[in-house]
C-alpha atoms as a PDB file:
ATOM      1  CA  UNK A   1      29.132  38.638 -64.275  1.00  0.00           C
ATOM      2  CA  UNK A   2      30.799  41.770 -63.625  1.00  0.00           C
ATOM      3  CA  UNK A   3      34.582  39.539 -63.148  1.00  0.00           C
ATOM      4  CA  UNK A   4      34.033  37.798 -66.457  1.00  0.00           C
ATOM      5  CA  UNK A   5      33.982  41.043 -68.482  1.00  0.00           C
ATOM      6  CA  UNK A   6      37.548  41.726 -68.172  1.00  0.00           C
ATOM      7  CA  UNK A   7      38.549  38.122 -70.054  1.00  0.00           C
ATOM      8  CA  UNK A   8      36.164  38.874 -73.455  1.00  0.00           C
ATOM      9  CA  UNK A   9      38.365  38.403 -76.474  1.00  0.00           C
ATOM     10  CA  UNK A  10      38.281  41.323 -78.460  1.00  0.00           C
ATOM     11  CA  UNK A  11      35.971  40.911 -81.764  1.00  0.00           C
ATOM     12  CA  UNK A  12      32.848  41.281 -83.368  1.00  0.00           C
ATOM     13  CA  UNK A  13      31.205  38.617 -82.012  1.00  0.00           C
ATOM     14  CA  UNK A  14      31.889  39.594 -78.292  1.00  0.00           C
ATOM     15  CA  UNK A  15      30.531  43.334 -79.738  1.00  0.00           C
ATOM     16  CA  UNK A  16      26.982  41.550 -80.142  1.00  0.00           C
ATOM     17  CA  UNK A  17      27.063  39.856 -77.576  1.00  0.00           C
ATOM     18  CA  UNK A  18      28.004  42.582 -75.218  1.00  0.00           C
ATOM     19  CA  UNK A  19      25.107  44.627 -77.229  1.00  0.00           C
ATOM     20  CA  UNK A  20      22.494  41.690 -76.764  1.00  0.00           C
ATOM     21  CA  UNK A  21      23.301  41.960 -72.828  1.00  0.00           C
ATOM     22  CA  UNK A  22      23.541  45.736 -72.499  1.00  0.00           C
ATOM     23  CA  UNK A  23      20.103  45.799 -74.462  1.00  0.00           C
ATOM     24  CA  UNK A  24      18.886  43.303 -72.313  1.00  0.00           C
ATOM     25  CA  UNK A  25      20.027  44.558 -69.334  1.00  0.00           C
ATOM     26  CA  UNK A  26      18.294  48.109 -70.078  1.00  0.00           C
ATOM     27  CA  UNK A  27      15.159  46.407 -71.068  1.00  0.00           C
ATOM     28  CA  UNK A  28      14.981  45.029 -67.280  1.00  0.00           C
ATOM     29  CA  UNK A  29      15.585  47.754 -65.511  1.00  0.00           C
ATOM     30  CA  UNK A  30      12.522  49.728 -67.627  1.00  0.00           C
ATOM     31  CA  UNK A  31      10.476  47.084 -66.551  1.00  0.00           C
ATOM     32  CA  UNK A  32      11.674  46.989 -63.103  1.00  0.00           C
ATOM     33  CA  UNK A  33      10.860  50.985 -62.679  1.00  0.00           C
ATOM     34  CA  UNK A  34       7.392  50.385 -64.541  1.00  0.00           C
ATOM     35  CA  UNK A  35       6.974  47.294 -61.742  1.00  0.00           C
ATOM     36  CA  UNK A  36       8.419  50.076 -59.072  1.00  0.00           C
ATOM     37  CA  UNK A  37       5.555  52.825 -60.545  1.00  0.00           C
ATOM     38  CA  UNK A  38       2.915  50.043 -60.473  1.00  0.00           C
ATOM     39  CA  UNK A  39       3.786  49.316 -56.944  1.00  0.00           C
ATOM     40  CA  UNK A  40       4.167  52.891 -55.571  1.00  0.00           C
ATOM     41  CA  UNK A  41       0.646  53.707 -56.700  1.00  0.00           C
ATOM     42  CA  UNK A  42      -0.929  50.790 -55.402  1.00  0.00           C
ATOM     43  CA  UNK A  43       0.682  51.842 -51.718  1.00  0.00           C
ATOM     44  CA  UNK A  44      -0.379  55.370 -52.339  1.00  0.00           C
ATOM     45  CA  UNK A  45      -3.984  53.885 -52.565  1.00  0.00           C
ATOM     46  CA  UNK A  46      -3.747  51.866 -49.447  1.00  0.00           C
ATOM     47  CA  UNK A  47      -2.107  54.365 -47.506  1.00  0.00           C
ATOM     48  CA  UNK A  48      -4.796  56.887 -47.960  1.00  0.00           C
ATOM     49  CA  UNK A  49      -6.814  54.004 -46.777  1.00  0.00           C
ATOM     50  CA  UNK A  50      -5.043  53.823 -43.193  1.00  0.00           C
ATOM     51  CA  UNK A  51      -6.000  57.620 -42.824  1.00  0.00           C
ATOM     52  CA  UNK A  52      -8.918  55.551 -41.177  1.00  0.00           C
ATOM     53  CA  UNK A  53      -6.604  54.531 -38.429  1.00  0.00           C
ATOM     54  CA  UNK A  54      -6.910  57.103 -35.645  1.00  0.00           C
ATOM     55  CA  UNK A  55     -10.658  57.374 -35.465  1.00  0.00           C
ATOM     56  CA  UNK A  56     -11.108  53.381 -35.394  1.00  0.00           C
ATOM     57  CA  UNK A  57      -8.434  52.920 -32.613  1.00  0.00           C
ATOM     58  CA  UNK A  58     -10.424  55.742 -30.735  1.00  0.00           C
ATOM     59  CA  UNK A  59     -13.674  54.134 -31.390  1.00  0.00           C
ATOM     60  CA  UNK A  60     -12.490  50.892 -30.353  1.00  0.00           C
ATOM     61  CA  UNK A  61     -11.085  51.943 -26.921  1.00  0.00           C
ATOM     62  CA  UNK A  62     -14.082  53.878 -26.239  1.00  0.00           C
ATOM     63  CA  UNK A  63     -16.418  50.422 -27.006  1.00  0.00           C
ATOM     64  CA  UNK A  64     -13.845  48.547 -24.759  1.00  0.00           C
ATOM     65  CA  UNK A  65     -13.781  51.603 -21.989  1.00  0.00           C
ATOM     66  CA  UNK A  66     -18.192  50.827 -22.069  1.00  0.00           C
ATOM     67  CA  UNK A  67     -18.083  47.228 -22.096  1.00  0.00           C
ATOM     68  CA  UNK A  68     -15.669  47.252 -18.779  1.00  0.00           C
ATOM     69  CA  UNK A  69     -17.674  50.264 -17.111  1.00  0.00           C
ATOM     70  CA  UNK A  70     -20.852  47.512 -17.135  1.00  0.00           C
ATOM     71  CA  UNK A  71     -18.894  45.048 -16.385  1.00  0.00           C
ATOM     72  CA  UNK A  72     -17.943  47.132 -12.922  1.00  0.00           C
ATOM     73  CA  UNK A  73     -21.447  47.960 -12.645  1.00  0.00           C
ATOM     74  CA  UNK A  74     -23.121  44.930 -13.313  1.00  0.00           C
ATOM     75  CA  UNK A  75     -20.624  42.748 -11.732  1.00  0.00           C
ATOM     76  CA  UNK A  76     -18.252  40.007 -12.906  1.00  0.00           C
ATOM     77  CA  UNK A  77     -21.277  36.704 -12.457  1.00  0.00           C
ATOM     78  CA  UNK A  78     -23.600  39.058 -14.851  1.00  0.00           C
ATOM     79  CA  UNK A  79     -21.240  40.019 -17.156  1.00  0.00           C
ATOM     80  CA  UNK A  80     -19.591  36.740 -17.953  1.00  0.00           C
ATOM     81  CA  UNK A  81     -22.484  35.133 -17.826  1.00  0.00           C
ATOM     82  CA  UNK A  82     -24.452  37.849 -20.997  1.00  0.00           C
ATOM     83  CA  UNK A  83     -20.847  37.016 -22.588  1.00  0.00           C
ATOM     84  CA  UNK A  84     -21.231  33.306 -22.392  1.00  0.00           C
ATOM     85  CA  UNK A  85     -24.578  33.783 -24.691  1.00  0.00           C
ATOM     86  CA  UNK A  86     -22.653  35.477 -27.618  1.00  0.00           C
ATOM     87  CA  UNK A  87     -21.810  33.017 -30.481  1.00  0.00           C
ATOM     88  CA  UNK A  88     -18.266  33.726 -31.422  1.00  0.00           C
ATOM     89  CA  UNK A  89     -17.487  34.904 -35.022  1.00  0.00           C
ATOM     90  CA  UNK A  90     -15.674  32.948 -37.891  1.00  0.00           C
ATOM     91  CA  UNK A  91     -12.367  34.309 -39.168  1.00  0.00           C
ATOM     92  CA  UNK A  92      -9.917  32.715 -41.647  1.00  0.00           C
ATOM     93  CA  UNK A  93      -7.023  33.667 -42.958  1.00  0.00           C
ATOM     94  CA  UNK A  94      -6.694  33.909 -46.617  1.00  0.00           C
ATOM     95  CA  UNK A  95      -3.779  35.159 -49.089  1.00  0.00           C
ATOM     96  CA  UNK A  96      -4.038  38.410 -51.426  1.00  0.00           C
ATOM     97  CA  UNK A  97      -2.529  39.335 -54.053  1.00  0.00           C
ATOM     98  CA  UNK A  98      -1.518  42.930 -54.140  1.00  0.00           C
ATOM     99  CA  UNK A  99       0.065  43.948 -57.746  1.00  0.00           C
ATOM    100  CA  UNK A 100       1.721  40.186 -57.247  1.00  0.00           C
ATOM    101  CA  UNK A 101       2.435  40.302 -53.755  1.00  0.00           C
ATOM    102  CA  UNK A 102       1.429  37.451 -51.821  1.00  0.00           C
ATOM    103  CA  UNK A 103       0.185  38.853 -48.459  1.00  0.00           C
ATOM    104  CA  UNK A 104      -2.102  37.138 -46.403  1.00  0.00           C
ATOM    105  CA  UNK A 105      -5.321  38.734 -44.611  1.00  0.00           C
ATOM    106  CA  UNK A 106      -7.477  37.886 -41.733  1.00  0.00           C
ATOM    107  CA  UNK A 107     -11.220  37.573 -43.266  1.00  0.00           C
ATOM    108  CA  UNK A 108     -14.157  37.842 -41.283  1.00  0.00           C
ATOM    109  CA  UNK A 109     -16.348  34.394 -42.475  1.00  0.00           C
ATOM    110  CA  UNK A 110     -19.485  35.115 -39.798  1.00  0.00           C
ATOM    111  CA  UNK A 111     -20.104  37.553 -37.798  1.00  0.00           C
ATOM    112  CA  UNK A 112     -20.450  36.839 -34.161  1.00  0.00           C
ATOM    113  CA  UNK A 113     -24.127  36.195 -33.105  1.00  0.00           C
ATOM    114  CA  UNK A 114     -26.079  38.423 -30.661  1.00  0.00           C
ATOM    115  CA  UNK A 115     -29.444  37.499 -30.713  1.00  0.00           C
ATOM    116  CA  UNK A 116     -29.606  35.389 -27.508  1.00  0.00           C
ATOM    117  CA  UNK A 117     -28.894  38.671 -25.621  1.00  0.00           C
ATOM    118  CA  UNK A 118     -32.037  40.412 -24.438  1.00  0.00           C
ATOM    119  CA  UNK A 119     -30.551  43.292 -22.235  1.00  0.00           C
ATOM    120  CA  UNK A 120     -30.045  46.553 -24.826  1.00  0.00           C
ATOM    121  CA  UNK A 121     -27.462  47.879 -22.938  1.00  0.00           C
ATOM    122  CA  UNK A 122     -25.700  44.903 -23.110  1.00  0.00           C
ATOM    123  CA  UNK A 123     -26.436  44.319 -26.675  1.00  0.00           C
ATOM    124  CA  UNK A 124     -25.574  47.702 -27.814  1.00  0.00           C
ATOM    125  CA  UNK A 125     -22.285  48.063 -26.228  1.00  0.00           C
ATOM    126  CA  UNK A 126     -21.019  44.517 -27.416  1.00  0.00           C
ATOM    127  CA  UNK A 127     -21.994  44.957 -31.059  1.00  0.00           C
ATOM    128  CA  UNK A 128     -20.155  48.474 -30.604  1.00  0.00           C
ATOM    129  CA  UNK A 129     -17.501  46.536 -29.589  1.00  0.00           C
ATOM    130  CA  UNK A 130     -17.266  44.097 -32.341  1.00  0.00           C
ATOM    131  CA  UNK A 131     -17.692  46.937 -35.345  1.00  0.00           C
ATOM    132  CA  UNK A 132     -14.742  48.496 -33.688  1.00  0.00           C
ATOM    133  CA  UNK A 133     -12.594  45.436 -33.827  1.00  0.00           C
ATOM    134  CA  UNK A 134     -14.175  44.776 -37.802  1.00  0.00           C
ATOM    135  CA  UNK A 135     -12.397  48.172 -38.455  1.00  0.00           C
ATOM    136  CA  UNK A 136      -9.422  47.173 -36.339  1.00  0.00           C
ATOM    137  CA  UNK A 137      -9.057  44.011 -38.389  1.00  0.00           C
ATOM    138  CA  UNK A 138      -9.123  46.034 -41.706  1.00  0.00           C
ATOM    139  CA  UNK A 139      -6.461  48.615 -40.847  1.00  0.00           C
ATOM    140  CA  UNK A 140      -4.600  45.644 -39.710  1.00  0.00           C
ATOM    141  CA  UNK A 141      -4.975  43.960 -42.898  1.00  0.00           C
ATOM    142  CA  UNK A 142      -3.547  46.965 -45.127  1.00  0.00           C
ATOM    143  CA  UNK A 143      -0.873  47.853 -42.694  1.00  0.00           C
ATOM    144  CA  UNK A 144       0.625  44.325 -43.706  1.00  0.00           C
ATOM    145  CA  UNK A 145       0.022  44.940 -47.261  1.00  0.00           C
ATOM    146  CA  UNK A 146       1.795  48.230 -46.951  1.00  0.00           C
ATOM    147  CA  UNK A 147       4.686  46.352 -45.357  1.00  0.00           C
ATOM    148  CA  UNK A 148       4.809  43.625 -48.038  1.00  0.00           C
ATOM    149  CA  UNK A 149       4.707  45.866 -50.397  1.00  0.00           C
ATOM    150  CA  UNK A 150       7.220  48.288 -48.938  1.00  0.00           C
ATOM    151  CA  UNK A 151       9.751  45.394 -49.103  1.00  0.00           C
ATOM    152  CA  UNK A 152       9.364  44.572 -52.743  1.00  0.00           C
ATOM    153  CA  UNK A 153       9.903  48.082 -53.604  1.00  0.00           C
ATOM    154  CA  UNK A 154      12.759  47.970 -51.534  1.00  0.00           C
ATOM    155  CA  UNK A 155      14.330  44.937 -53.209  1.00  0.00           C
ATOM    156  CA  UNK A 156      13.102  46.716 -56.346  1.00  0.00           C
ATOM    157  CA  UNK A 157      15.053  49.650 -55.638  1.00  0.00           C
ATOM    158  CA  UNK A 158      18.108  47.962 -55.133  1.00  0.00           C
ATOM    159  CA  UNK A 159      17.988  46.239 -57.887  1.00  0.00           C
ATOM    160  CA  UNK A 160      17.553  49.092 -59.987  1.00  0.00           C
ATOM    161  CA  UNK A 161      19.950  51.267 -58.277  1.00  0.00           C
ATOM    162  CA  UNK A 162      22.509  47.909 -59.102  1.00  0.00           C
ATOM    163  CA  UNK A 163      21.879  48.360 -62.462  1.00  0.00           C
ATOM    164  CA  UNK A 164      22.326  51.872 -62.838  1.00  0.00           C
ATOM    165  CA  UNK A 165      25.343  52.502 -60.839  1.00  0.00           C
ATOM    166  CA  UNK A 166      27.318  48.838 -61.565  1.00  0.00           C
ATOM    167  CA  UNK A 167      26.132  47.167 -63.995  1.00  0.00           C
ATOM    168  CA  UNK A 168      25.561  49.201 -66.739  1.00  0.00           C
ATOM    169  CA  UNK A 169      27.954  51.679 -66.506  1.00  0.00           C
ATOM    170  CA  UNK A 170      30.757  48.284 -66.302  1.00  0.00           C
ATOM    171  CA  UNK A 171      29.021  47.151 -69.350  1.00  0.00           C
ATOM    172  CA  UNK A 172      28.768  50.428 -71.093  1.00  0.00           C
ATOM    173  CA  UNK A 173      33.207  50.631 -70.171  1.00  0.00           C
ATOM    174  CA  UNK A 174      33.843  47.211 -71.857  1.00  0.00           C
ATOM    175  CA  UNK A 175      31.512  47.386 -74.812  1.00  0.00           C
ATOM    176  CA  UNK A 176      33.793  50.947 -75.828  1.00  0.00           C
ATOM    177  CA  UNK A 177      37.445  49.543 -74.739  1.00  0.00           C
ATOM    178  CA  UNK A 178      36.520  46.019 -77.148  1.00  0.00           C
ATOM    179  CA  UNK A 179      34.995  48.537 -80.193  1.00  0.00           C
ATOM    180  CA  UNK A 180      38.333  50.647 -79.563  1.00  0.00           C
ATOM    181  CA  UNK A 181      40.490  47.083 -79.795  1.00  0.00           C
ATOM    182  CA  UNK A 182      38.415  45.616 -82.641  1.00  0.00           C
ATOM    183  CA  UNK A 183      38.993  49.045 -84.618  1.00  0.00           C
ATOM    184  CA  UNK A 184      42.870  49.298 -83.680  1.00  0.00           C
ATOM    185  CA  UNK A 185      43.192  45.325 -84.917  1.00  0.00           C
ATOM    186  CA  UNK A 186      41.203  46.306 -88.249  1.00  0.00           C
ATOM    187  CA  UNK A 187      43.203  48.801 -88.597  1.00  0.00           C
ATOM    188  CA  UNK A 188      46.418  47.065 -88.203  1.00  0.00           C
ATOM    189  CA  UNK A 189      45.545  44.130 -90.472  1.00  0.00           C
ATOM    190  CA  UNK A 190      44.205  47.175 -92.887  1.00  0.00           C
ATOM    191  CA  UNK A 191      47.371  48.375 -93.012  1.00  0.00           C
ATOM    192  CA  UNK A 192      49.313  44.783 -92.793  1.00  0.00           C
ATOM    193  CA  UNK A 193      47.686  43.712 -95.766  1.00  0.00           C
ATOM    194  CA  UNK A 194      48.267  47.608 -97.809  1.00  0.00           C
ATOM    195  CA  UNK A 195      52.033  47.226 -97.138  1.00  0.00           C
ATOM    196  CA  UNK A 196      51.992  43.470 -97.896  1.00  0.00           C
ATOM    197  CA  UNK A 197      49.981  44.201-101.120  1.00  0.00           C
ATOM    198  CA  UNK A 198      52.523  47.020-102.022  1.00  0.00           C
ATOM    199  CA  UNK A 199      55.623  45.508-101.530  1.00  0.00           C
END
């Protein structure tokens, strides 16, 4: 776009047009930073969010440090065997839209079942287990959406930045250098047609 600017034929209509895009041009880029506000605040949200993240990854190595001390002290046979009587849970994998932003997200569809284990110890320290990796999955979950949308307000920023620095200041330069030709040929054919209407 940029290259074609410098073959506009000075006149009025290339003044309106160069207007209509320079207009146009601004318009986007208010809605871009509105977009880039919009998007900010929505990662400000999520990021206070992840403030979650050190206590569940300390919770969740603690579970998993309890589950393998019984496993050491009740031996491989018993252990595997109390695992084998845990129903698995149910997780899917949807998409989520953040502000626009496609991201997808693990979702937890059933929870694992317990209730064939009898042995409390067992039972406690495996449901410990699985709310730490429930948390775990969460955090995970907005850490992608903070990366998604830390990209699009990337792009959005260089877009912006585009606009500001290139495209309308280029713009801006050709829309005064054609008013400055259009009013120099005015005034020429002003004055053609005084001294032509004189003599």
């Amino acid at each position: 776009m940029l290259s074609e600017l410098a073959f506009l034929p000075a006149s009025r209509g290339t003044l309106q047009l160069l207007r209509r895009r320079l207009e146009l041009v601004r318009r986007g880029k208010d809605v871009l930073q509105m977009r880039r506000d919009q998007l900010a605040k929505e990662l400000l949200s999520i990021m206070d969010e992840l403030q979650k993240r050190p206590k569940a990854e300390h919770e969740f190595i603690e579970a998993a440090r309890r589950a393998a001390v019984m496993r050491m002290a009740r031996g491989e046979h018993d252990f595997r065997s109390t695992a084998s009587l845990v129903h698995p849970p149910k997780i899917t994998s949807i998409i989520m839209s953040y502000q626009g932003i496609p991201v997808p997200q693990a979702r937890i569809v059933q929870d694992p079942d317990f209730s064939q284990i009898t042995d409390p110890d067992y039972r406690e320290a495996i449901e410990r287990l699985w709310n730490a990796v429930k948390v775990m999955i969460d955090v995970a979950n907005k850490e992608l959406a903070v990366e998604r949308i830390s990209d699009q307000l990337l792009y959005i920023n260089r877009v912006v930045n585009s606009l500001e620095k290139n495209l309308i200041p280029a713009l801006t330069d050709v829309l005064r250098r054609i008013e400055e030709r259009v009013i120099e040929e005015e005034l020429e054919d002003f004055v053609r047609v005084k001294l032509l209407g004189g003599g």
